[in-house]
Protein backbone atom coordinates (compact mmCIF):
# COMPACT_ATOMS: atom_id res chain seq x y z
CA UNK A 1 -4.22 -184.23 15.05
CA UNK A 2 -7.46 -181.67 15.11
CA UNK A 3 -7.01 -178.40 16.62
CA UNK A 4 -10.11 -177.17 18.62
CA UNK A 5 -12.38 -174.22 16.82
CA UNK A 6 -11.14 -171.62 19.42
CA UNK A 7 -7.51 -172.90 18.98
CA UNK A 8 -7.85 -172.57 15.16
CA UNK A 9 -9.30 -168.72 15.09
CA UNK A 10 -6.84 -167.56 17.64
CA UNK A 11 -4.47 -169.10 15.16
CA UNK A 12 -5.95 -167.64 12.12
CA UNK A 13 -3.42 -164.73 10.79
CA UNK A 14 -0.69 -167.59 11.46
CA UNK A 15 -2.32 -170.33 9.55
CA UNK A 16 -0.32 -170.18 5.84
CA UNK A 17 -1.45 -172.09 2.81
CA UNK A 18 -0.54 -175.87 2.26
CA UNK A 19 2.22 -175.71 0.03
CA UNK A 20 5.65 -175.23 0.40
CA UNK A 21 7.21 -172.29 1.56
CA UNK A 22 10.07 -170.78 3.02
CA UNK A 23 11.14 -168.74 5.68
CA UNK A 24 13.58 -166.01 5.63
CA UNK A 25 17.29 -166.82 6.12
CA UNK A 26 17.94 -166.02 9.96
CA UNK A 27 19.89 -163.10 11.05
CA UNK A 28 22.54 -164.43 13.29
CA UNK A 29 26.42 -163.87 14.15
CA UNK A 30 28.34 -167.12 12.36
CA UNK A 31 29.81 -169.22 15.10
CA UNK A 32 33.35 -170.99 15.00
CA UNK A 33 33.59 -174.32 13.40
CA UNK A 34 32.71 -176.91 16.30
CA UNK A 35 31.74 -180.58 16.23
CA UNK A 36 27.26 -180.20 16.19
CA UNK A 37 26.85 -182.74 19.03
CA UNK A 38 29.00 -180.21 21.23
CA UNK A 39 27.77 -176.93 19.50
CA UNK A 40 24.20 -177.68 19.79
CA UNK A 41 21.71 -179.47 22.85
CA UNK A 42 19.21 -181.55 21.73
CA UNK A 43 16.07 -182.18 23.98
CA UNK A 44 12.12 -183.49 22.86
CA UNK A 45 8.84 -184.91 24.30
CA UNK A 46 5.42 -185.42 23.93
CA UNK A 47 2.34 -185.94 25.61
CA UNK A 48 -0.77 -187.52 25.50
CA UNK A 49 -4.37 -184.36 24.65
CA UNK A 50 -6.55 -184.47 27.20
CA UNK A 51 -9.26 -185.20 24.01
CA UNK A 52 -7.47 -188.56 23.48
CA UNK A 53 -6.61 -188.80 27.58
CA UNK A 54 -10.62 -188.87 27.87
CA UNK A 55 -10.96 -191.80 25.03
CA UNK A 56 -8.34 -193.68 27.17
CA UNK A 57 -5.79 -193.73 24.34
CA UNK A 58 -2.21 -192.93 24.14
CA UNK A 59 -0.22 -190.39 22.45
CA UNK A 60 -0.29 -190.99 18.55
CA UNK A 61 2.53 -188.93 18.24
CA UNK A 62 6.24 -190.38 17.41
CA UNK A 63 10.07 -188.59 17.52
CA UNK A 64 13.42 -189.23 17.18
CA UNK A 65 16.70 -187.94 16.46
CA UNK A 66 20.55 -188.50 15.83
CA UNK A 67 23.42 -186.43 17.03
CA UNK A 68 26.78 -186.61 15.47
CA UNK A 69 29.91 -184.56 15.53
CA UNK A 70 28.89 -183.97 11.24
CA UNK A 71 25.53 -184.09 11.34
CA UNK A 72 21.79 -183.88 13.75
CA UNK A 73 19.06 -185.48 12.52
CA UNK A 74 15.60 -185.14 13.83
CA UNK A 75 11.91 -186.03 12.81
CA UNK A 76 8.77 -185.76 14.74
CA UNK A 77 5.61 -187.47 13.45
CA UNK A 78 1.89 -187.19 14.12
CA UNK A 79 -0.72 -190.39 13.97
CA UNK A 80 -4.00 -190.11 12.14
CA UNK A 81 -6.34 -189.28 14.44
CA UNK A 82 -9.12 -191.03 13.03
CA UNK A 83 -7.10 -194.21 12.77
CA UNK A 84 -7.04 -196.82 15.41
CA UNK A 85 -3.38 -197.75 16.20
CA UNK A 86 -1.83 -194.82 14.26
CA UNK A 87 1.00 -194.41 17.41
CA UNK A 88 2.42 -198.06 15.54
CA UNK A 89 3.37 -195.94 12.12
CA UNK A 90 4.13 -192.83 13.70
CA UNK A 91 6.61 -194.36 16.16
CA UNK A 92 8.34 -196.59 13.48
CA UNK A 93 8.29 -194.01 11.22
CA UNK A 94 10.22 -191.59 13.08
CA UNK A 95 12.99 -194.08 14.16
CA UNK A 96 13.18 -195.30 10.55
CA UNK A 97 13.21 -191.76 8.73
CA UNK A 98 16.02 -190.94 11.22
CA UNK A 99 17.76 -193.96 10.27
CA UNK A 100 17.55 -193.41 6.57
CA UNK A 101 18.51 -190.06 6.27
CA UNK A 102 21.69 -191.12 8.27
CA UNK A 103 22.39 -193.94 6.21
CA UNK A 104 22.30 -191.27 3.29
CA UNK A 105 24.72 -188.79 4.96
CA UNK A 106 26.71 -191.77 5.27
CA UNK A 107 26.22 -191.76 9.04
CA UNK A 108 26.86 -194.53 11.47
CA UNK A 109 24.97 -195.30 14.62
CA UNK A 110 22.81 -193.13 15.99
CA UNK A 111 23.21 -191.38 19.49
CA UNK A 112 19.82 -190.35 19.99
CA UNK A 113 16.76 -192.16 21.69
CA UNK A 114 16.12 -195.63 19.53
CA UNK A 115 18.30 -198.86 18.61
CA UNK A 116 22.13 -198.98 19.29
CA UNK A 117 21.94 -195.51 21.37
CA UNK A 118 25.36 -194.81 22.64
CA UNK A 119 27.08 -196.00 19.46
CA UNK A 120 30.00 -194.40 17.78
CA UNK A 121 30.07 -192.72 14.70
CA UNK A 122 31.56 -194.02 11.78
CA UNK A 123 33.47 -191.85 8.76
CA UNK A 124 30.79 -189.76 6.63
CA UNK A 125 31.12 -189.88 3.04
CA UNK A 126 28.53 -187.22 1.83
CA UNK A 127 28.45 -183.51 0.42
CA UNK A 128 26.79 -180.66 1.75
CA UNK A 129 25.62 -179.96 -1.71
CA UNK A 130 23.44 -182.87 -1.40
CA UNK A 131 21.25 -181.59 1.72
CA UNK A 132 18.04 -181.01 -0.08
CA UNK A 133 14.75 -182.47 -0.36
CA UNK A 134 16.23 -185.05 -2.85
CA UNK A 135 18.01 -186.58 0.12
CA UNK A 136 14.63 -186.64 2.06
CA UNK A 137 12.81 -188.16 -0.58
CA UNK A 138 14.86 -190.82 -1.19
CA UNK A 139 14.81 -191.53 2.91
CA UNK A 140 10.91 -191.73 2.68
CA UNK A 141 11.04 -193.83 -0.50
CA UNK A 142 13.69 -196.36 1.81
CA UNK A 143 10.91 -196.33 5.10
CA UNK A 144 8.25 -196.79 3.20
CA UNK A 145 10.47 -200.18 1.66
CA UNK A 146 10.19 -201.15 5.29
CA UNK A 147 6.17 -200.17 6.51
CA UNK A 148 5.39 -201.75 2.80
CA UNK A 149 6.86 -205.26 3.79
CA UNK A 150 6.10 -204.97 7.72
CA UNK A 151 2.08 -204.31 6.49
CA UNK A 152 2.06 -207.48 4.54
CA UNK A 153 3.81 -209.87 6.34
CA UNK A 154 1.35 -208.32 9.43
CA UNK A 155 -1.85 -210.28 6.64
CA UNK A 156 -5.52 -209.44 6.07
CA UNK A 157 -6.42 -206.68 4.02
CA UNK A 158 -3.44 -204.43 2.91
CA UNK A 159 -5.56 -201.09 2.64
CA UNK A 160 -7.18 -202.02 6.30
CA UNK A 161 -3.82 -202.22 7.55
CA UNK A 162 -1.95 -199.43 6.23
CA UNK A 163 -5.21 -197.23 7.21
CA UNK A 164 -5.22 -198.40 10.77
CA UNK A 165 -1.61 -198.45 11.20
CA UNK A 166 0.84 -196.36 9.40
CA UNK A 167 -0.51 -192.72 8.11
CA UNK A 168 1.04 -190.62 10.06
CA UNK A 169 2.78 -186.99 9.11
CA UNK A 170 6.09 -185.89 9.73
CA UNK A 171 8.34 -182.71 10.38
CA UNK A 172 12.18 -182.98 10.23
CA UNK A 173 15.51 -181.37 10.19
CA UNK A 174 18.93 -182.43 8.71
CA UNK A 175 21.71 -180.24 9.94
CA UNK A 176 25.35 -180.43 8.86
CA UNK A 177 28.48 -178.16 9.06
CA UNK A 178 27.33 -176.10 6.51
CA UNK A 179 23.85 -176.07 5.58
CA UNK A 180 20.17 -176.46 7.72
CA UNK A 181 17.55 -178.21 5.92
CA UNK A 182 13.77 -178.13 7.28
CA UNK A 183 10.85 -180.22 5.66
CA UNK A 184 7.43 -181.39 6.11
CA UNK A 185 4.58 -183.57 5.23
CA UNK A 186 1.50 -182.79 6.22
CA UNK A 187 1.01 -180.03 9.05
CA UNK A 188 2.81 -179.10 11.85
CA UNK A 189 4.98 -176.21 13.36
CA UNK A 190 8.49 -174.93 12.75
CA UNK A 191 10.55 -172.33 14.52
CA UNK A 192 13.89 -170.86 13.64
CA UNK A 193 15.64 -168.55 15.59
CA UNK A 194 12.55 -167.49 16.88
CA UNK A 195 10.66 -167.23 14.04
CA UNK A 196 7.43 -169.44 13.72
CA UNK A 197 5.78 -171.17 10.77
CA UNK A 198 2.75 -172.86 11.10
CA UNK A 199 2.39 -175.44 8.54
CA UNK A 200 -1.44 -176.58 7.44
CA UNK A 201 -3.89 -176.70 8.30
CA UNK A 202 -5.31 -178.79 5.20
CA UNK A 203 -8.58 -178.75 3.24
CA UNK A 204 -11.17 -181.03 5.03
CA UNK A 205 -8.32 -181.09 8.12
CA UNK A 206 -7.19 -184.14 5.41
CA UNK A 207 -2.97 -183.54 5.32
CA UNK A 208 -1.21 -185.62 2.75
CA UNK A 209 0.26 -188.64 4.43
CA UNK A 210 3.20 -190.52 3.52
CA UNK A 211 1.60 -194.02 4.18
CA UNK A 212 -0.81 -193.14 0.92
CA UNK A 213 2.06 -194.36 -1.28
CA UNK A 214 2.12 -198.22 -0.05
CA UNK A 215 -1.30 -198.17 -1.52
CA UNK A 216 -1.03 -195.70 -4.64
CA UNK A 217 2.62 -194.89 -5.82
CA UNK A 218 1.48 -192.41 -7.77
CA UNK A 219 -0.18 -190.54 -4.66
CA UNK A 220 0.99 -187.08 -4.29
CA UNK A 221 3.45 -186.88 -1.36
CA UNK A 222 5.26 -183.79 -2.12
CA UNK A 223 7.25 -181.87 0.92
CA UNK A 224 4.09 -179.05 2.38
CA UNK A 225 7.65 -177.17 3.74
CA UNK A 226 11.26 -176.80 2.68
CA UNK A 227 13.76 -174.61 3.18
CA UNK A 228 17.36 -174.40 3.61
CA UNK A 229 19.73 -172.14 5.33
CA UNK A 230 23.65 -171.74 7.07
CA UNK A 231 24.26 -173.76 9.84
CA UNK A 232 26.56 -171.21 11.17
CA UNK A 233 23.69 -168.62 11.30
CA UNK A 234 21.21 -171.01 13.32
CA UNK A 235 20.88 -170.47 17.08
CA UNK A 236 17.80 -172.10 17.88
CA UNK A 237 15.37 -175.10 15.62
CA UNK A 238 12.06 -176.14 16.66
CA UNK A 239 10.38 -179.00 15.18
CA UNK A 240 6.61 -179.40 16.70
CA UNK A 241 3.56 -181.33 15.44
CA UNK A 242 0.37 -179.28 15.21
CA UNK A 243 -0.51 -179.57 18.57
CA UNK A 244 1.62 -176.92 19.28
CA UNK A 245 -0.44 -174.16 17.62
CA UNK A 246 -2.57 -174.39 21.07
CA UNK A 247 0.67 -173.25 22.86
CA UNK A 248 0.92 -170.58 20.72
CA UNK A 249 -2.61 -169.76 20.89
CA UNK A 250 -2.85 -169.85 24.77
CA UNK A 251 0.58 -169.24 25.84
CA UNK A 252 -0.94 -166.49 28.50
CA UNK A 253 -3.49 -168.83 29.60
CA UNK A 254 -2.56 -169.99 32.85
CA UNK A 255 -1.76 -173.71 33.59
CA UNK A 256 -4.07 -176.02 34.91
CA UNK A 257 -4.14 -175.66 39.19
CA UNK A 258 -1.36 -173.10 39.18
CA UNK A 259 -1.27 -169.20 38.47
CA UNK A 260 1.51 -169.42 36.32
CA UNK A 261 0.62 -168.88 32.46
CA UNK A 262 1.98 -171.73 30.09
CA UNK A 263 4.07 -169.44 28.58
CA UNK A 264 4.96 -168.77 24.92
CA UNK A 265 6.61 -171.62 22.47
CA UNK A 266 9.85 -169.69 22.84
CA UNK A 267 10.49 -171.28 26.17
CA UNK A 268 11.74 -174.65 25.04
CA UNK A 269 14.97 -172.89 23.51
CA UNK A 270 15.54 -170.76 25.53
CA UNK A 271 14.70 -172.01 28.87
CA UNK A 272 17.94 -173.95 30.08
CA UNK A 273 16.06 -176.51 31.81
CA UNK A 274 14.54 -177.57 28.64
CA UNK A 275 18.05 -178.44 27.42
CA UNK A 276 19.99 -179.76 30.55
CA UNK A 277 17.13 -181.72 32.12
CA UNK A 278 16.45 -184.54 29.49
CA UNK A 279 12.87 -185.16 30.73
CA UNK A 280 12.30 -180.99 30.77
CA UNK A 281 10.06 -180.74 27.43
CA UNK A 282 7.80 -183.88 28.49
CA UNK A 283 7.10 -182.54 31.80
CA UNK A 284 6.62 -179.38 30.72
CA UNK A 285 4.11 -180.38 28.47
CA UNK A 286 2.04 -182.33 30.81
CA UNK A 287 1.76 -179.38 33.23
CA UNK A 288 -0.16 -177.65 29.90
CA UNK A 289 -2.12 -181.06 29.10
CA UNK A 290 -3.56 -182.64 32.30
CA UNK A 291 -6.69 -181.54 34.38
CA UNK A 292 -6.48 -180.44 37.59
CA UNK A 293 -9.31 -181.48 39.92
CA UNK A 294 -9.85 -178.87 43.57
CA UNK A 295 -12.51 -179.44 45.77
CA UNK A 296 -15.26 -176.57 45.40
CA UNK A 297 -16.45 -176.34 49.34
CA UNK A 298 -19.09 -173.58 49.23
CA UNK A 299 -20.92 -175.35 46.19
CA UNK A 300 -20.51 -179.07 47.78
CA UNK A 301 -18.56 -180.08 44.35
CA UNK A 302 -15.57 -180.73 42.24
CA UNK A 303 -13.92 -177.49 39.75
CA UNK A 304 -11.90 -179.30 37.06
CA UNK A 305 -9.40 -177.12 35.10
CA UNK A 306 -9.34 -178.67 31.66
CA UNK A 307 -5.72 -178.78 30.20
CA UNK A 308 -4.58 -176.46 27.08
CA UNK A 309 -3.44 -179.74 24.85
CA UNK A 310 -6.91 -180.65 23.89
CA UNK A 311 -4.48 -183.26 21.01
CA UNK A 312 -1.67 -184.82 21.72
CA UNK A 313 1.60 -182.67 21.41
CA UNK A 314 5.16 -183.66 20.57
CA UNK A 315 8.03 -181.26 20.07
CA UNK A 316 12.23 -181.37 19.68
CA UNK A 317 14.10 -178.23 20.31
CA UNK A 318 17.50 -177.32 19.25
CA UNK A 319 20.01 -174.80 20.65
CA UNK A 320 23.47 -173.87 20.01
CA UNK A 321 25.12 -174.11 23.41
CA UNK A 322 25.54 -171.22 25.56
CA UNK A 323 28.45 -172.75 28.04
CA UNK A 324 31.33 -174.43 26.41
CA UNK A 325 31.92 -178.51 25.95
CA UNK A 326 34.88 -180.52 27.48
């Protein structure tokens, strides 16, 4: 989760303090009262940085997400860099702050990717007064119940294990009839209706993780972002960890092999393929991320065409529908 020294002064006017903040409330025409899972199209992916591709690791990254006719839920997370099988927390924790945040809207089953996928909803029982970071906290507090019993029973030293497994940050969205809530821990990227926030980075490129609190309870954890605004007035909610600040920084750069230029952030709400084609966002983000390799004839050797993803890049756009639901 390191941006490259180009990437971070291209970035610079963009780069906001590390503490929480808001954005303004977004102008937009209220839409009629619909259920969200037909109102809104949910799509995400990620992709393994060609800095990690060239270690031979995976993607650290994690996401998930929940779509009800009362409610969408969705969290991405980013692995510790520096930590050897951060992908373990970051994964978990995703699916687990998903679940827990449902479980406090009262939710059922989910309907996104993870367990019991396909699952009906069952009645809610919650306010919309109580969408605010409150709710969120109380969702961490439950997952990190879970990553504090899974890193014992797992032995050795508990320190070792939470620092090679589960530090990881996060960036999330709970979205009801009513209200929008946005949060996050640690750094990452957040666009609404077209306007972007870029959260981080922190001193030392050290973000506050959530994991710190199995081993100090007292460790400060607060929410780096929060903010709240009408559902009715959203049209479009982008939740992206940090390795999306390259897109923004080289969205005229043009993709690996091909003449075509990445292309701004904007394009994964508003681009319809990004919404109808469920495997749109991951593909999309691969063409950015891998190398392309041509045959240099005249000089008897190979050109490679580095990638734009130099770290591993996960994002999950949201979009109110433009064509109407059966």
């Amino acid at each position: 989760m390191t941006l490259t020294r180009d990437t971070r002064r291209a970035l610079e006017p963009a780069l906001a303090p590390a503490r929480p903040s808001a954005l303004a409330a977004p102008a937009c025409p209220a839409a009629p009262a619909q259920d969200l899972d037909r109102a809104f199209a949910i799509a995400g992916g990620r992709v393994t940085g060609r800095a990690h591709q060239r270690l031979g690791q995976g993607c650290q990254d994690g996401l998930a997400w929940y779509a009800g006719a009362d409610a969408l839920v969705a969290v991405v997370t980013d692995g510790c860099g520096s930590s050897q099988y951060s992908e373990v927390g970051a994964r978990l924790g995703a699916r687990l702050l998903v679940a827990a945040i449902a479980r406090e809207l009262g939710l059922g089953r989910r309907r996104g990717p993870g367990p019991d996928a396909g699952s009906p909803d069952q009645p809610m029982a919650m306010s919309d007064a109580g969408i605010d970071a409150g709710l969120v906290q109380r969702a961490c507090s439950d997952v990190l119940d879970h990553l504090r019993a899974l890193a014992r029973a797992m032995g050795g030293d508990l320190a070792h294990t939470v620092a090679e497994h589960f530090l990881f940050t996060l960036v999330g969205a709970v979205v009801t009839r009513a209200r929008t809530l946005v949060f996050a821990l640690g750094d990452g990227v957040v666009a609404i209706n077209g306007a972007v926030h870029v959260i981080g980075p922190f001193p030392g490129n050290c973000p506050p993780y959530l994991g710190y609190r199995l081993l100090d309870p007292a460790a400060d954890t607060a929410l780096s972002f929060q903010a709240t605004w009408p559902t009715p007035a959203i049209d479009s909610l982008l939740l992206a960890t940090d390795g999306a600040g390259e897109i923004l920084a080289h969205e005229g750069r043009a993709l690996p092999g091909r003449d075509q230029p990445a292309g701004p952030l904007a394009q994964f709400w508003t681009d319809d393929a990004c919404v109808r084609n469920p495997d749109a966002v991951r593909r999309r983000l691969w063409l950015m991320s891998r190398e392309h390799v041509s045959p240099d004839w005249a000089n008897r050797t190979l050109r490679r065409d580095p990638g734009i993803l130099s770290d591993d890049t996960t994002l999950i756009a949201i979009r109110r529908r433009r064509e109407a639901v059966p």
